[in-house]
N, C-alpha and C. Protein backbone atom coordinates (compact mmCIF):
# COMPACT_ATOMS: atom_id res chain seq x y z
N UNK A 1 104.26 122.63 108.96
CA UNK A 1 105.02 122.17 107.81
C UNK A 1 105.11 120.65 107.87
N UNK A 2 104.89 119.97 106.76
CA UNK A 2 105.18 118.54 106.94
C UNK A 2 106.13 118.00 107.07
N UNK A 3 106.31 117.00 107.28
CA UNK A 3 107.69 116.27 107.89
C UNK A 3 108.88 116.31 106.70
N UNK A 4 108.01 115.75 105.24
CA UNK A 4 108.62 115.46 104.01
C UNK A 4 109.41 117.18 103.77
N UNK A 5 108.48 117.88 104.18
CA UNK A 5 109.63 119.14 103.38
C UNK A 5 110.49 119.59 104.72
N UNK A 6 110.79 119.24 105.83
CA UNK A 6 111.57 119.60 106.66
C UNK A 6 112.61 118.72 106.61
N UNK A 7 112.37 117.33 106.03
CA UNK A 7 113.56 116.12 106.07
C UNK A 7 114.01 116.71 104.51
N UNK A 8 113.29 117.10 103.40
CA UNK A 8 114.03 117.55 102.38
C UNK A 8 115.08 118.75 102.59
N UNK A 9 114.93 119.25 103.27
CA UNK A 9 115.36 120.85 103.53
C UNK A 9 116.50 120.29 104.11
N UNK A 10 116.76 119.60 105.36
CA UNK A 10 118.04 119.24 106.14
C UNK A 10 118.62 118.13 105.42
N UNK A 11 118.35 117.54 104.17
CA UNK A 11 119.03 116.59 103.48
C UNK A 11 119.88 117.41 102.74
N UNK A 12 119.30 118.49 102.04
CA UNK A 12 119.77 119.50 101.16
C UNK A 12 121.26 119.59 101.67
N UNK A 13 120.61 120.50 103.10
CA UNK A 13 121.77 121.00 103.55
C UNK A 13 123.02 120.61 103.99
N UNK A 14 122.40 119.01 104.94
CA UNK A 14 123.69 118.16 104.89
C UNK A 14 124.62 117.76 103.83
N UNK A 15 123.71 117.85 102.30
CA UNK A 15 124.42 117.31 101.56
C UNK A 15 125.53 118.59 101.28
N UNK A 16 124.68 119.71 101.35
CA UNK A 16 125.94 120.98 100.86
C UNK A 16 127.40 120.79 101.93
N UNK A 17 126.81 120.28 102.93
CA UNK A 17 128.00 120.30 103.81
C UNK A 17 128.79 119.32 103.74
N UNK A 18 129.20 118.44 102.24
CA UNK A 18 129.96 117.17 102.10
C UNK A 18 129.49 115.98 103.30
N UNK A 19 128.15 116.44 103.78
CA UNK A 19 127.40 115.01 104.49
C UNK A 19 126.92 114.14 103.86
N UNK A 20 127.04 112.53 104.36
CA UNK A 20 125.76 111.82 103.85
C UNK A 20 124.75 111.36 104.56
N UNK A 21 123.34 111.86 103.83
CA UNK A 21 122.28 111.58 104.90
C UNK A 21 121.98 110.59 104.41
N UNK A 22 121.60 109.16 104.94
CA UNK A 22 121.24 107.95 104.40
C UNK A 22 120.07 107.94 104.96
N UNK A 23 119.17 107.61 104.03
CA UNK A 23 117.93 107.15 104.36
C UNK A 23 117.99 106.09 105.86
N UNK A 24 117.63 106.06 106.24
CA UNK A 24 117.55 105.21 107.36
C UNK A 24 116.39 103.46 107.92
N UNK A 25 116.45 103.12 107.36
CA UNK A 25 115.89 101.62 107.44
C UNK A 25 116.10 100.53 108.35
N UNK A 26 115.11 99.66 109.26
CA UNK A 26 115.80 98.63 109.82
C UNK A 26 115.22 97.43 109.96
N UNK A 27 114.54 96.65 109.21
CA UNK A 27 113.43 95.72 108.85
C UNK A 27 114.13 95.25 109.79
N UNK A 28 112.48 94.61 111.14
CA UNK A 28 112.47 94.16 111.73
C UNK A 28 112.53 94.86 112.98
N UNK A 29 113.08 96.00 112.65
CA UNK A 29 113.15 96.98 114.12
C UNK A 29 112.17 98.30 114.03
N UNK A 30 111.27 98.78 114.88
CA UNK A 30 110.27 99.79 114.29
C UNK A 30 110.65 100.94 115.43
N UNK A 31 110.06 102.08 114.96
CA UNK A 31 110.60 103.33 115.35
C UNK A 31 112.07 103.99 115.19
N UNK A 32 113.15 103.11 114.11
CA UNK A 32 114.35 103.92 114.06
C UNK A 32 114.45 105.31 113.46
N UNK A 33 115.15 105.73 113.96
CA UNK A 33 115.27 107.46 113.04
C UNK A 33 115.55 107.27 111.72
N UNK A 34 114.68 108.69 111.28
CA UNK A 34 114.86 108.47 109.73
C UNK A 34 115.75 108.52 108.89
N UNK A 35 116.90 109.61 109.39
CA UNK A 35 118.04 109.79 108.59
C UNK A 35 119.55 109.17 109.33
N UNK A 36 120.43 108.90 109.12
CA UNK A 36 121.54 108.86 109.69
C UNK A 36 122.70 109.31 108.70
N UNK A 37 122.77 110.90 109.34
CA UNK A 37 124.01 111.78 109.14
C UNK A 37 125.34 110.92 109.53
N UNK A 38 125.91 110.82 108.20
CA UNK A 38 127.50 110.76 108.49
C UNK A 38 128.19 112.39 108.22
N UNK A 39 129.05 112.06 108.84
CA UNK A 39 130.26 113.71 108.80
C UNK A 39 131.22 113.22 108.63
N UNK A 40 132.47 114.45 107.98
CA UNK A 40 133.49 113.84 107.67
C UNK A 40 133.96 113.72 109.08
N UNK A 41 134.84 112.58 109.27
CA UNK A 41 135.67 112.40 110.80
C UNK A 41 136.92 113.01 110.40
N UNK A 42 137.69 113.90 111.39
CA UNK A 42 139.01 114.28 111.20
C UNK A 42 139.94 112.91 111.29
N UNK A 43 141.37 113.56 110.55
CA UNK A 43 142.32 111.67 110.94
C UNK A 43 142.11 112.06 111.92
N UNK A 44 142.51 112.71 112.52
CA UNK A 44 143.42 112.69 114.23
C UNK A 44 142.62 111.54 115.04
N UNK A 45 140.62 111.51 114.42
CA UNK A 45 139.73 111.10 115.33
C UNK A 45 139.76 109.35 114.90
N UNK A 46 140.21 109.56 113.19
CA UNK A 46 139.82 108.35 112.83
C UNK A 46 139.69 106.65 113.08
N UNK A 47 140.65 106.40 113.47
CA UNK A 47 141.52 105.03 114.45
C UNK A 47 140.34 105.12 115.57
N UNK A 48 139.80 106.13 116.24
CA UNK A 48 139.06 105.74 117.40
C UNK A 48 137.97 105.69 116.98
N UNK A 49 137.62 106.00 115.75
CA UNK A 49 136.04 106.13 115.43
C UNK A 49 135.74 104.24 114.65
N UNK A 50 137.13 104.01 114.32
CA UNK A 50 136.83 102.93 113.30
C UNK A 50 136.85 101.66 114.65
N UNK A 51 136.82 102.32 115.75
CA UNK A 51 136.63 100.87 116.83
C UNK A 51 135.60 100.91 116.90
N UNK A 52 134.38 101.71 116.91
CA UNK A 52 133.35 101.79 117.18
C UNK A 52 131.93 102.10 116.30
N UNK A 53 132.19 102.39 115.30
CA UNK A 53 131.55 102.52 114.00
C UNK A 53 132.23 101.50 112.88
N UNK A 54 131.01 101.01 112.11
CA UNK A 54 132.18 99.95 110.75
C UNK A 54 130.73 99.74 110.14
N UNK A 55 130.96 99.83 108.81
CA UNK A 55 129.96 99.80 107.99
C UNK A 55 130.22 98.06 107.27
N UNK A 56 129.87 97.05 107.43
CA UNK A 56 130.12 95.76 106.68
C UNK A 56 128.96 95.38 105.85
N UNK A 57 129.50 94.91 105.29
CA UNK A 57 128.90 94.66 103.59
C UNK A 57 129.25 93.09 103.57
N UNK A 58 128.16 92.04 103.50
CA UNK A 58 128.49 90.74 103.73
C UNK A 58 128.15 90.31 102.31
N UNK A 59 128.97 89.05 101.92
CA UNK A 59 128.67 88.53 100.76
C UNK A 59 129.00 87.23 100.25
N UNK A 60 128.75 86.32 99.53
CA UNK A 60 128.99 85.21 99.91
C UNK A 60 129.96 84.71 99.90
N UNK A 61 130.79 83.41 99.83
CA UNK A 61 131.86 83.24 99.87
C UNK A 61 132.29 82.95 98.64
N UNK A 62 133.59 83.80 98.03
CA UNK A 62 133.89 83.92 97.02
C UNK A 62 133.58 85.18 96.03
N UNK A 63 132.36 85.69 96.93
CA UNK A 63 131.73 86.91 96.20
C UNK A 63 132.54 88.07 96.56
N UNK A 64 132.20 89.13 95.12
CA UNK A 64 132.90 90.68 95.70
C UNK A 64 131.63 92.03 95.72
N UNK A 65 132.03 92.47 95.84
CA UNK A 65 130.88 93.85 95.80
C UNK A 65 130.56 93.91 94.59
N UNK A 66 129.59 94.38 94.27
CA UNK A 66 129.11 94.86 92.93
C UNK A 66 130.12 96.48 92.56
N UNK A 67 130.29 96.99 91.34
CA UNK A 67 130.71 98.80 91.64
C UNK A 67 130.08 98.96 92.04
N UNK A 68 128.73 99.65 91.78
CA UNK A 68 127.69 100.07 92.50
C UNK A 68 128.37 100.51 94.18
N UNK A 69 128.42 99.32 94.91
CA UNK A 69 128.73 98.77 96.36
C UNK A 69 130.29 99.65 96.57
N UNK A 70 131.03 98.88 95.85
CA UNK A 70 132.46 99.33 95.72
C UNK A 70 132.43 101.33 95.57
N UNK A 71 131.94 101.73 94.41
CA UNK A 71 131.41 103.49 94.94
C UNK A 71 130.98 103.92 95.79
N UNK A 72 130.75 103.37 96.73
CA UNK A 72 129.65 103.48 98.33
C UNK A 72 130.62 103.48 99.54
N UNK A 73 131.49 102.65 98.81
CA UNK A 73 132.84 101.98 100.15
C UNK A 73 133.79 102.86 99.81
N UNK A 74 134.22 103.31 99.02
CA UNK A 74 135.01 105.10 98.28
C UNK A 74 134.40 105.84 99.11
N UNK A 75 132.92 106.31 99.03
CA UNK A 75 132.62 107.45 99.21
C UNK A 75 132.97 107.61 101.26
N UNK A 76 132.27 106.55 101.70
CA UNK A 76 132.61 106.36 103.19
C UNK A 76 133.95 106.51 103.44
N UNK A 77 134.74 105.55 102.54
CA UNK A 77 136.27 105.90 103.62
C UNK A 77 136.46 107.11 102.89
N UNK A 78 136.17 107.54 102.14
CA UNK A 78 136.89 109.25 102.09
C UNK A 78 136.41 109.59 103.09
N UNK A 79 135.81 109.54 104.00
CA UNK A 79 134.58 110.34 105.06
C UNK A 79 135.92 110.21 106.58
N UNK A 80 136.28 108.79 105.96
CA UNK A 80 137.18 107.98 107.21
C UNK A 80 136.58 107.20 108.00
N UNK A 81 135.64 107.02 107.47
CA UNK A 81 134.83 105.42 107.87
C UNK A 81 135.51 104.37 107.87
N UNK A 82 135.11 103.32 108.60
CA UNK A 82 135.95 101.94 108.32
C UNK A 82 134.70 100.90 107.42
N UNK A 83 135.31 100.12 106.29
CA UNK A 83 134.39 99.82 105.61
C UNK A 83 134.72 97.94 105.27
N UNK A 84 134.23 96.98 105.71
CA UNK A 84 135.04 95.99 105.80
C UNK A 84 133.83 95.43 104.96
N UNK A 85 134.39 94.27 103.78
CA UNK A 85 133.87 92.85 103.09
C UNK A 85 133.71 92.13 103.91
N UNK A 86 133.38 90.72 104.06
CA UNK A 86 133.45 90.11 104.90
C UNK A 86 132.52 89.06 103.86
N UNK A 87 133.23 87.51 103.18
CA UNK A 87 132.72 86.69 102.52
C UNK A 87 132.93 85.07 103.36
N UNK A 88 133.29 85.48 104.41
CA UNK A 88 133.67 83.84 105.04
C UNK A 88 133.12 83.84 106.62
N UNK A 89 133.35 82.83 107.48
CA UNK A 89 132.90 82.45 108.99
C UNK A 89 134.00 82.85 109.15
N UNK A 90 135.13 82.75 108.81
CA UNK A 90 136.09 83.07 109.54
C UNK A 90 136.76 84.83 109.52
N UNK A 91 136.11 85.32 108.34
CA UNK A 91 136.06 86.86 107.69
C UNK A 91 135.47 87.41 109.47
N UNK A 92 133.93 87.08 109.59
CA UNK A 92 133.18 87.23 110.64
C UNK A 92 134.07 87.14 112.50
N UNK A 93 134.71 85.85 112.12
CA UNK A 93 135.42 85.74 113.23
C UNK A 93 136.66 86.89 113.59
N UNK A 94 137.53 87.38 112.77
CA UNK A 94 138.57 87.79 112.32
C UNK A 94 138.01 89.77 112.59
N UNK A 95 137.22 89.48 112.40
CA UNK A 95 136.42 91.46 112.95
C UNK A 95 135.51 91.22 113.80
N UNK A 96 135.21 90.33 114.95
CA UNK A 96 134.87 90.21 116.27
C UNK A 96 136.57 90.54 116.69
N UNK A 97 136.96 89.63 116.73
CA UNK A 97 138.63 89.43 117.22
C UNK A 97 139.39 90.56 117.34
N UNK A 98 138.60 91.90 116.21
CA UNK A 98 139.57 93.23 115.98
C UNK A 98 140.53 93.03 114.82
N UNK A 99 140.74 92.02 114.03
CA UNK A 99 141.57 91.88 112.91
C UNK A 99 141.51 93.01 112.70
């Protein structure tokens, strides 16, 4: 069976299961996996997951998300993702630091 209908088949299914399978991309880095399954995180887990997972979305200074972007950052923290902007050096500094 080819790859394409076995990655279609488990996209399906993740998706039935309120997953998101994101295509997976990393210009500049070769051999990453193709999909990366998010699941919903329970609260109980959430606080520990958001030390170690964080989805950032950089943009320039003064800039905001597009909707588009902004529907994307909904759909994650419903998940209980941590989902941070970040438009300044000091934005950058401020989530090294743990802000």
């Amino acid at each position: 069976m080819r790859e394409s209908s076995i990655e279609q088949y488990g996209v399906a299914l993740f998706k039935a299961q309120g997953d998101l399978p994101y295509k997976f991309t990393s210009p500049g880095r070769r051999n990453v996996p193709d999909r990366l399954r998010l699941r919903a995180i329970p609260p109980e887990h959430q606080a520990i997951v958001a030390r170690y997972v964080q989805f950032i979305e950089f943009k320039a200074t003064g800039e905001k998300p597009t909707a588009a972007q902004e529907r994307e950052h909904v759909r994650l923290r419903k998940l209980g993702y941590r989902v941070e902007v970040v438009n300044s050096i000091a934005g950058v500094d401020a989530l090294v630091q743990g802000a």
